[in-house]
Protein backbone atom coordinates (compact mmCIF):
# COMPACT_ATOMS: atom_id res chain seq x y z
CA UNK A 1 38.23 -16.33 74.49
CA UNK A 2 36.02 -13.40 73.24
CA UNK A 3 33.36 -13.38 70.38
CA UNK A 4 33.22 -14.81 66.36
CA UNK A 5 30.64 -13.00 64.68
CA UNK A 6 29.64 -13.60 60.83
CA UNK A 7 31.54 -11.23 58.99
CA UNK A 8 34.70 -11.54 60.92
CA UNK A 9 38.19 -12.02 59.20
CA UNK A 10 39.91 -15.05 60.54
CA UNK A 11 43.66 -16.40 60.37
CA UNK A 12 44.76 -19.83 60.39
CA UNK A 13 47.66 -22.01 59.74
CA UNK A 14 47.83 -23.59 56.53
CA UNK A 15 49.89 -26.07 54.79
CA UNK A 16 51.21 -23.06 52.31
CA UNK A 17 50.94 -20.23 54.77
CA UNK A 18 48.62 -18.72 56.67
CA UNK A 19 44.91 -18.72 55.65
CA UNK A 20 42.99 -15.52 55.90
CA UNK A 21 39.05 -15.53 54.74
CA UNK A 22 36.04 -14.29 56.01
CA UNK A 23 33.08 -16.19 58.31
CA UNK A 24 30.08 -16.83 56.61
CA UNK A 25 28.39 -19.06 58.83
CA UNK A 26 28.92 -20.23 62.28
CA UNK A 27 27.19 -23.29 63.05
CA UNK A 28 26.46 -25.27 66.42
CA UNK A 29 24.44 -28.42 67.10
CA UNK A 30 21.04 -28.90 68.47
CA UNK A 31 21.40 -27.98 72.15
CA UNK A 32 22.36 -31.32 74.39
CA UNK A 33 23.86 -32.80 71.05
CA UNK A 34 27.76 -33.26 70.37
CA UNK A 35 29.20 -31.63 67.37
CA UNK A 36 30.70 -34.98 66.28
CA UNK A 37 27.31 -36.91 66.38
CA UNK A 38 25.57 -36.60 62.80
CA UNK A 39 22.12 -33.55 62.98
CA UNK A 40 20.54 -30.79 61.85
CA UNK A 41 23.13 -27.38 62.69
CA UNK A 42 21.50 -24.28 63.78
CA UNK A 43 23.51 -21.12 62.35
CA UNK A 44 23.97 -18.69 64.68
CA UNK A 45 25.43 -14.77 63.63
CA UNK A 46 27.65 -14.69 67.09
CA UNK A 47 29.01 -17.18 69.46
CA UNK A 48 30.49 -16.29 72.43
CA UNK A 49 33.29 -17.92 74.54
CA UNK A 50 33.76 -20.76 75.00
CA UNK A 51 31.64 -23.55 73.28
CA UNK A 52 32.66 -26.15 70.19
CA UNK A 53 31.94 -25.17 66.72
CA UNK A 54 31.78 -25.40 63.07
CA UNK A 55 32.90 -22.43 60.76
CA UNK A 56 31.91 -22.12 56.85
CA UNK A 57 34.25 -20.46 55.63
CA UNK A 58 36.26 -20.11 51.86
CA UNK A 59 39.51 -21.66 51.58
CA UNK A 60 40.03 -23.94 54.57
CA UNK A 61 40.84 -27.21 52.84
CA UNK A 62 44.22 -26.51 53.56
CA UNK A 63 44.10 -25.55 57.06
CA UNK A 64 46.05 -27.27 59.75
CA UNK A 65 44.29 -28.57 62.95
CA UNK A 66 45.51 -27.96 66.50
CA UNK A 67 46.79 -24.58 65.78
CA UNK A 68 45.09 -21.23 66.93
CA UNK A 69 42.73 -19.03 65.28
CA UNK A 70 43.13 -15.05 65.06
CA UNK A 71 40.36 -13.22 64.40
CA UNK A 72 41.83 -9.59 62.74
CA UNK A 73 39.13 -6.59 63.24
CA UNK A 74 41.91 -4.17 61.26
CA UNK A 75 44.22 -4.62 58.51
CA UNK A 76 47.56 -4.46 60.87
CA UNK A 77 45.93 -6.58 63.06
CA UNK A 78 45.80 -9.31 60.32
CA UNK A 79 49.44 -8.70 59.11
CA UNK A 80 50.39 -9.32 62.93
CA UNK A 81 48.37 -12.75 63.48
CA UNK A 82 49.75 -13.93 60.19
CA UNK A 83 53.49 -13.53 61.31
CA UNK A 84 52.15 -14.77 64.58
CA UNK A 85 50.68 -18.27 63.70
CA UNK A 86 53.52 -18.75 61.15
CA UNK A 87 56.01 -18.36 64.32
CA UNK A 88 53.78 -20.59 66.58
CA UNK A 89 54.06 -23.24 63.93
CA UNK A 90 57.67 -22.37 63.41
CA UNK A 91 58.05 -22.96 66.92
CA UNK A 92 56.37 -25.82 67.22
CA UNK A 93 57.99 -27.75 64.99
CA UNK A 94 61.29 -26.55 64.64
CA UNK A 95 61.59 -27.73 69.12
CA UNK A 96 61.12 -30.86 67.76
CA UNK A 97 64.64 -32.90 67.65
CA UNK A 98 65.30 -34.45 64.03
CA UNK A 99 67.93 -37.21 63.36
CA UNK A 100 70.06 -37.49 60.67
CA UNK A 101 68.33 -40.47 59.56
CA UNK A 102 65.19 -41.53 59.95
CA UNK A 103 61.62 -41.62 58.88
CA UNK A 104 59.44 -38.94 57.56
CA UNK A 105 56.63 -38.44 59.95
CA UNK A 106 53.55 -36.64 58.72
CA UNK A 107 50.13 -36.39 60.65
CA UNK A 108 46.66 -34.18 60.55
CA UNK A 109 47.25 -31.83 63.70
CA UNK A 110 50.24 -31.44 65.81
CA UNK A 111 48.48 -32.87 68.73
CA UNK A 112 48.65 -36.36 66.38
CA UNK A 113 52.10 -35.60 65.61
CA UNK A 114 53.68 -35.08 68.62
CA UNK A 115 51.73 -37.95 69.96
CA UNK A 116 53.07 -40.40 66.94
CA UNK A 117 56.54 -39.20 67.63
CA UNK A 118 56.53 -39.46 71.17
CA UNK A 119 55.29 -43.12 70.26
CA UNK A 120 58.19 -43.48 67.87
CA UNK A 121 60.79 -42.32 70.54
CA UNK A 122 59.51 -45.33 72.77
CA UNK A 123 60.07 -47.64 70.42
CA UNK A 124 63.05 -46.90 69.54
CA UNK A 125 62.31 -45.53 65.64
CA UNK A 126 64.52 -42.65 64.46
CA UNK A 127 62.92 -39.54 62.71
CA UNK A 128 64.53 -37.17 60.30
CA UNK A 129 61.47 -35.21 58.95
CA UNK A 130 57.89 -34.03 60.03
CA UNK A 131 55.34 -32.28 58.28
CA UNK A 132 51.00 -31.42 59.18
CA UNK A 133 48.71 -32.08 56.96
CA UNK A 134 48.42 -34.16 53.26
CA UNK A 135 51.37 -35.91 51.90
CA UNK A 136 52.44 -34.36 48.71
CA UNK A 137 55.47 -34.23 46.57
CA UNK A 138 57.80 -32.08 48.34
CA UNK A 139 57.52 -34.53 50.96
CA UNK A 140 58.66 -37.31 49.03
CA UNK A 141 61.78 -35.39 48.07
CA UNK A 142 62.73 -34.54 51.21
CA UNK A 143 61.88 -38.07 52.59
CA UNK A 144 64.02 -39.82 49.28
CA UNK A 145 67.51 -38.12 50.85
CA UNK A 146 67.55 -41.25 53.08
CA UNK A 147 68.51 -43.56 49.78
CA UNK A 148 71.63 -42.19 50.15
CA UNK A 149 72.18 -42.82 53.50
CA UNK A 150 70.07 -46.11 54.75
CA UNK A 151 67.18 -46.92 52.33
CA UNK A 152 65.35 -48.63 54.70
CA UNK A 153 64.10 -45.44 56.51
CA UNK A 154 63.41 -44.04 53.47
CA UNK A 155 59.72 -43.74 54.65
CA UNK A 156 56.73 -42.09 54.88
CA UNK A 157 54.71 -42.48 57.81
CA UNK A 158 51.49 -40.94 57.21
CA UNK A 159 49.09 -40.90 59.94
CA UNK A 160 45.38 -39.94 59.77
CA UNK A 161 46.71 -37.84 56.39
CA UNK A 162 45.37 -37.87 52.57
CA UNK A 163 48.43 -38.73 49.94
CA UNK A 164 48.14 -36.99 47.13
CA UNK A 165 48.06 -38.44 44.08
CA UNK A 166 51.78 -36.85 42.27
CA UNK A 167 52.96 -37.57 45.58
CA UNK A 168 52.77 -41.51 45.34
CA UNK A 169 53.58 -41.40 41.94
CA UNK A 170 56.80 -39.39 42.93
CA UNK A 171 57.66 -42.15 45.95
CA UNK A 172 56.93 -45.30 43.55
CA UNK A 173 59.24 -43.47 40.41
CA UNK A 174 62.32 -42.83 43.33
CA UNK A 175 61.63 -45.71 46.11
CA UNK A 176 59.84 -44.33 48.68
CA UNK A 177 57.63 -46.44 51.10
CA UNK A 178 54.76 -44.99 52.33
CA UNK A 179 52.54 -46.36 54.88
CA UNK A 180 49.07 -45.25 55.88
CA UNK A 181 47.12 -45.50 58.70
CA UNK A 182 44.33 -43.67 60.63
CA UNK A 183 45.39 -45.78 63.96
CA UNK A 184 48.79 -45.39 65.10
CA UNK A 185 49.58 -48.94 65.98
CA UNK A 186 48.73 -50.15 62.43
CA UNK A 187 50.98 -47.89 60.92
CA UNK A 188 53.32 -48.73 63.70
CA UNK A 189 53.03 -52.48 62.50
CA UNK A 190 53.55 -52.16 58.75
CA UNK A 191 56.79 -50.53 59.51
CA UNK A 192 57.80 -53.07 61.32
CA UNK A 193 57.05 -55.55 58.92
CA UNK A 194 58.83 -53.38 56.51
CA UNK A 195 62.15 -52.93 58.43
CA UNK A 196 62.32 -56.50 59.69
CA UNK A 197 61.96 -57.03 55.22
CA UNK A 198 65.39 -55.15 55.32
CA UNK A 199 66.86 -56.72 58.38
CA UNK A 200 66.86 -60.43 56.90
CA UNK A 201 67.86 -58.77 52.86
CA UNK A 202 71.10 -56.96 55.08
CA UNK A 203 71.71 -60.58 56.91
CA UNK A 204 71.38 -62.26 53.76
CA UNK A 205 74.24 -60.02 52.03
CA UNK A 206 76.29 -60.43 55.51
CA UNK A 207 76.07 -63.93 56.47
CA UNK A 208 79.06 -65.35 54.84
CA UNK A 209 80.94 -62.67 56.40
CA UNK A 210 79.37 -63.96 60.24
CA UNK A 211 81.25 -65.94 62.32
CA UNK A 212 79.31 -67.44 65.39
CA UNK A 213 80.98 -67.94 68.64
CA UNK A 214 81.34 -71.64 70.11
CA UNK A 215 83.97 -73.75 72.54
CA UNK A 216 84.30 -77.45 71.87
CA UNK A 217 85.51 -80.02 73.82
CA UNK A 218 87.29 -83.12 71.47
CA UNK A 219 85.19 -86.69 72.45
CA UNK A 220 88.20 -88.76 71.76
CA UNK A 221 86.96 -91.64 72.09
CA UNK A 222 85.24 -90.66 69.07
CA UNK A 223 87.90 -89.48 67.20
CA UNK A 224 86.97 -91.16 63.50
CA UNK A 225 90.01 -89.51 61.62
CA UNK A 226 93.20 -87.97 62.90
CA UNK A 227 94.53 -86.24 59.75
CA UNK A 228 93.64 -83.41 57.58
CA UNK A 229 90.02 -84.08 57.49
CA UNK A 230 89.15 -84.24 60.75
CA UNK A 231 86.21 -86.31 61.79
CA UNK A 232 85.13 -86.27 65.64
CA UNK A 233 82.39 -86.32 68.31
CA UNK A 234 82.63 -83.32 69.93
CA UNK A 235 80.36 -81.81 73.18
CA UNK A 236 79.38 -77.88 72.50
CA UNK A 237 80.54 -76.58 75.86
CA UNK A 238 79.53 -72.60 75.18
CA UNK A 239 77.78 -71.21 72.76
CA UNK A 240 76.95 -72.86 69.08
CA UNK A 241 78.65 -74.14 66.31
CA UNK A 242 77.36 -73.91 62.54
CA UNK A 243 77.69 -75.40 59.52
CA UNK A 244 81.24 -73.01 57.93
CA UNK A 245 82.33 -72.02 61.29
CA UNK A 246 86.11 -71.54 60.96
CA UNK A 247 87.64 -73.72 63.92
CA UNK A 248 91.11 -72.89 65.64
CA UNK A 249 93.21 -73.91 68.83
CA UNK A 250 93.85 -70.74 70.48
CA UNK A 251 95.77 -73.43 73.42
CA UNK A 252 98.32 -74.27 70.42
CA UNK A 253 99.44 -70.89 69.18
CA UNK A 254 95.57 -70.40 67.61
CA UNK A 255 96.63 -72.86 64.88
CA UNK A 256 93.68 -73.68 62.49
CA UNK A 257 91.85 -77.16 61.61
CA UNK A 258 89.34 -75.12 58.90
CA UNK A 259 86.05 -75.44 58.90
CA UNK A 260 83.20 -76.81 60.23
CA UNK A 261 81.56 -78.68 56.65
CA UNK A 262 79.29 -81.22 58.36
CA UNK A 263 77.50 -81.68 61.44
CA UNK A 264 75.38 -84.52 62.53
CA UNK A 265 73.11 -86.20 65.60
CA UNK A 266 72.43 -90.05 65.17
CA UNK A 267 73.76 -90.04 61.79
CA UNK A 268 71.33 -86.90 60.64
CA UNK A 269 72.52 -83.94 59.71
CA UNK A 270 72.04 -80.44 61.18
CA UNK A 271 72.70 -77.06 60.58
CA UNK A 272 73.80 -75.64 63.93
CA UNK A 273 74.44 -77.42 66.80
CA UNK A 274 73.88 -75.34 70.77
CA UNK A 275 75.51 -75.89 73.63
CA UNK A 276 75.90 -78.92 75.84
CA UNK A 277 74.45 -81.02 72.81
CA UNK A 278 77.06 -83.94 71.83
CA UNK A 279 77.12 -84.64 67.95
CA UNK A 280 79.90 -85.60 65.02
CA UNK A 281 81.45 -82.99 63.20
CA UNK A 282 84.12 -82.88 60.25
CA UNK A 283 86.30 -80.24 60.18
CA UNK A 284 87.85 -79.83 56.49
CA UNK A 285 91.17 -77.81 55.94
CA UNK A 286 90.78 -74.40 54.09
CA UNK A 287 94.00 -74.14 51.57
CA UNK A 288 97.31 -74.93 51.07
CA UNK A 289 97.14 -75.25 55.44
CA UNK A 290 99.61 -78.19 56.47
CA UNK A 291 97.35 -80.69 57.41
CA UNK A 292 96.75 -80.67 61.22
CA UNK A 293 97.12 -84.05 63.26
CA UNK A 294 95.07 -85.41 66.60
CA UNK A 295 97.36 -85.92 69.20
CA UNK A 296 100.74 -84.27 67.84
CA UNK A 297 99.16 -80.71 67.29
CA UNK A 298 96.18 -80.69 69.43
CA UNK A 299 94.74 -83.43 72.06
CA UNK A 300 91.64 -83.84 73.68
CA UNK A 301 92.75 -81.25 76.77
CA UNK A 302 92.60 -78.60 73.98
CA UNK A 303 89.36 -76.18 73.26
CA UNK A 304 88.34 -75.65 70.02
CA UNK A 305 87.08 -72.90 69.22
CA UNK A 306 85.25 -70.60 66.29
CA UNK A 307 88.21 -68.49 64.64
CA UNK A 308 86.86 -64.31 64.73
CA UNK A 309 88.07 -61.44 63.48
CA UNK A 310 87.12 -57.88 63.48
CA UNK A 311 85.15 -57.57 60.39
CA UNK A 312 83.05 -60.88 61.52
CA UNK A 313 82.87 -59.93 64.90
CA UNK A 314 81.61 -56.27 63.36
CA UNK A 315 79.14 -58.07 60.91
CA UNK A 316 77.80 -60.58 64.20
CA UNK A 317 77.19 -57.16 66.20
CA UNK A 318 75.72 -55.18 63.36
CA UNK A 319 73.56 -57.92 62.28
CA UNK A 320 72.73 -60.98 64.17
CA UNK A 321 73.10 -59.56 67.60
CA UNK A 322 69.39 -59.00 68.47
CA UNK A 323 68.74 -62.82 67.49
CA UNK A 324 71.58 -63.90 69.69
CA UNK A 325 70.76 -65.02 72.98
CA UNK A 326 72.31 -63.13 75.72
CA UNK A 327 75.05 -65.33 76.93
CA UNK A 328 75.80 -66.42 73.50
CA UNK A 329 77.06 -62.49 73.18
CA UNK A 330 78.95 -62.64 76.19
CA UNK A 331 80.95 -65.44 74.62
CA UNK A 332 81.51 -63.18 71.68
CA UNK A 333 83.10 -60.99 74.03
CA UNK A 334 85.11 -63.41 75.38
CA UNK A 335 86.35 -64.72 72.22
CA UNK A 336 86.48 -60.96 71.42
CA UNK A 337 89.81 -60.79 73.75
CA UNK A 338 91.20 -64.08 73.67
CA UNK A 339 91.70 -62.74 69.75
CA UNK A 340 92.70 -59.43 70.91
CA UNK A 341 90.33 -57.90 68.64
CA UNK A 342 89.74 -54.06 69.53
């Protein structure tokens, strides 16, 4: 709308304030050329509304793309656009909803932004920061405050953005990720790769903690021994049963046989064993436990089944749900109330 003439005092949003400088040459392509396609610029002293352009001007390294530009004929008149793009950025950002944790989210314009966090809200990615323009070290600090809180979205997610150079030293000094990407998918990917790092590390530290849900039915005719140790075929009826799976009789007054220590399928061993496969298992006594007895504590018209409690059933939902297939989870739940477990 209206005229830019060389000469004219402009205002623009920067990444430390406003800008204000002076035209001193506006520049437009040969005609029937786009401004993006490499040529010889003719300058031009006034362009008139509305057409694409390129301004020379001092000091706009720092300016912010997708924001308005003021032109101020009179020294109020600059004052007032100043306060006015600083609100429109103001208000631009500060309608955007942040988490309390989440990933720092900095682009070029806010067209980019609000396009990257609009991808992030699809996908399910949390954000607890945003910024225009280069990363630099403020950034970092502000991004670092997850550590305290969940250090895996302690992240930078610069998109189409420069990273300055104290600013990656600051992030590789505190522990800082930062990804980079001019293509939002890419940077989309190496977060992934990144969080799924942390996913495995936090199922690592929790897996001893895990107990998996399973029902088994005793084979007895292959019932190998009786006492203490108990050796048996067994046929996985629900769910899956894994090599330490605690293993109780929730028929007999939940009494406990131990746990699961071996597992095996025409005399080779396994790890985990799903449902409706039939293999040998040997249940070992944890303790100073009385040893428990086939057919005087428990017979064959018993279920066995995996022994939960609320901190494993919290550490299977925290951390192993999303591999779990879906009806394995509804056994959890199951198991979940036969334990009365809140």
């Amino acid at each position: 709308n209206g005229h830019l003439h060389v000469g004219d005092t402009i205002i623009v949003a920067g990444q430390e304030g406003p800008i204000v400088t002076q035209v001193r040459g506006l520049l437009m392509p040969e005609s029937n050329r786009e401004s993006r396609v490499r040529n010889q610029y003719q300058n031009y002293k006034t362009i008139k509304a509305a057409c694409g352009i390129k301004i020379a001007a001092k000091n706009l390294e720092k300016s912010m793309a997708g924001l308005p530009l003021f032109v101020g004929r009179k020294e109020d008149e600059v004052d007032y656009f100043k306060n006015e793009i600083q609100n429109i950025l103001k208000t631009a950002l500060s309608s955007i909803k942040l988490q309390e944790t989440g990933v720092y989210v900095q682009a070029s314009t806010l067209g980019s932004l609000e396009a990257l966090l609009e991808f992030l809200e699809t996908s399910n990615i949390p954000y607890a920061g945003i910024n225009i323009g280069p990363v630099h070290r403020k950034d970092i600090v502000r991004a670092s405050s997850q550590l305290d809180r969940k250090p895996q979205w302690a992240v930078v997610l610069a998109f189409d953005v420069k990273i300055e150079r104290d600013a990656q030293d600051h992030a590789d000094s505190v522990g800082v990720k930062i990804f980079q990407a001019d293509i939002m998918y890419h940077l989309f990917d190496m977060f992934l790769v990144h969080r799924e790092g942390y996913k495995k590390e936090d199922q690592e530290k929790a897996r001893h903690l895990a107990v998996f849900p399973c029902k088994l039915r005793v084979l007895p005719e292959f019932m190998f021994n009786k006492r203490g140790k108990i050796i048996c075929g067994v046929i996985v009826e629900d769910g899956f049963v894994k090599l330490g799976t605690p293993i109780c009789v929730p028929s007999k007054e939940f009494i406990e046989l131990g746990r699961v220590v071996s597992i095996e399928l025409n005399h080779k061993p396994l790890d985990i064993a799903r449902k409706n496969s039939e293999v040998s298992i040997t249940i070992e006594p944890v303790g100073n436990e009385a040893p428990k007895i086939f057919g005087r504590d428990f017979d064959e018209t018993d279920l066995l089944m995996s022994k939960i409690s609320q901190e494993s059933f919290d550490v299977v939902k925290d951390h192993f749900r999303g591999d779990m297939q879906k009806s394995d989870w509804q056994l959890m739940i199951e198991l979940k109330e036969i334990f009365n477990i809140l």
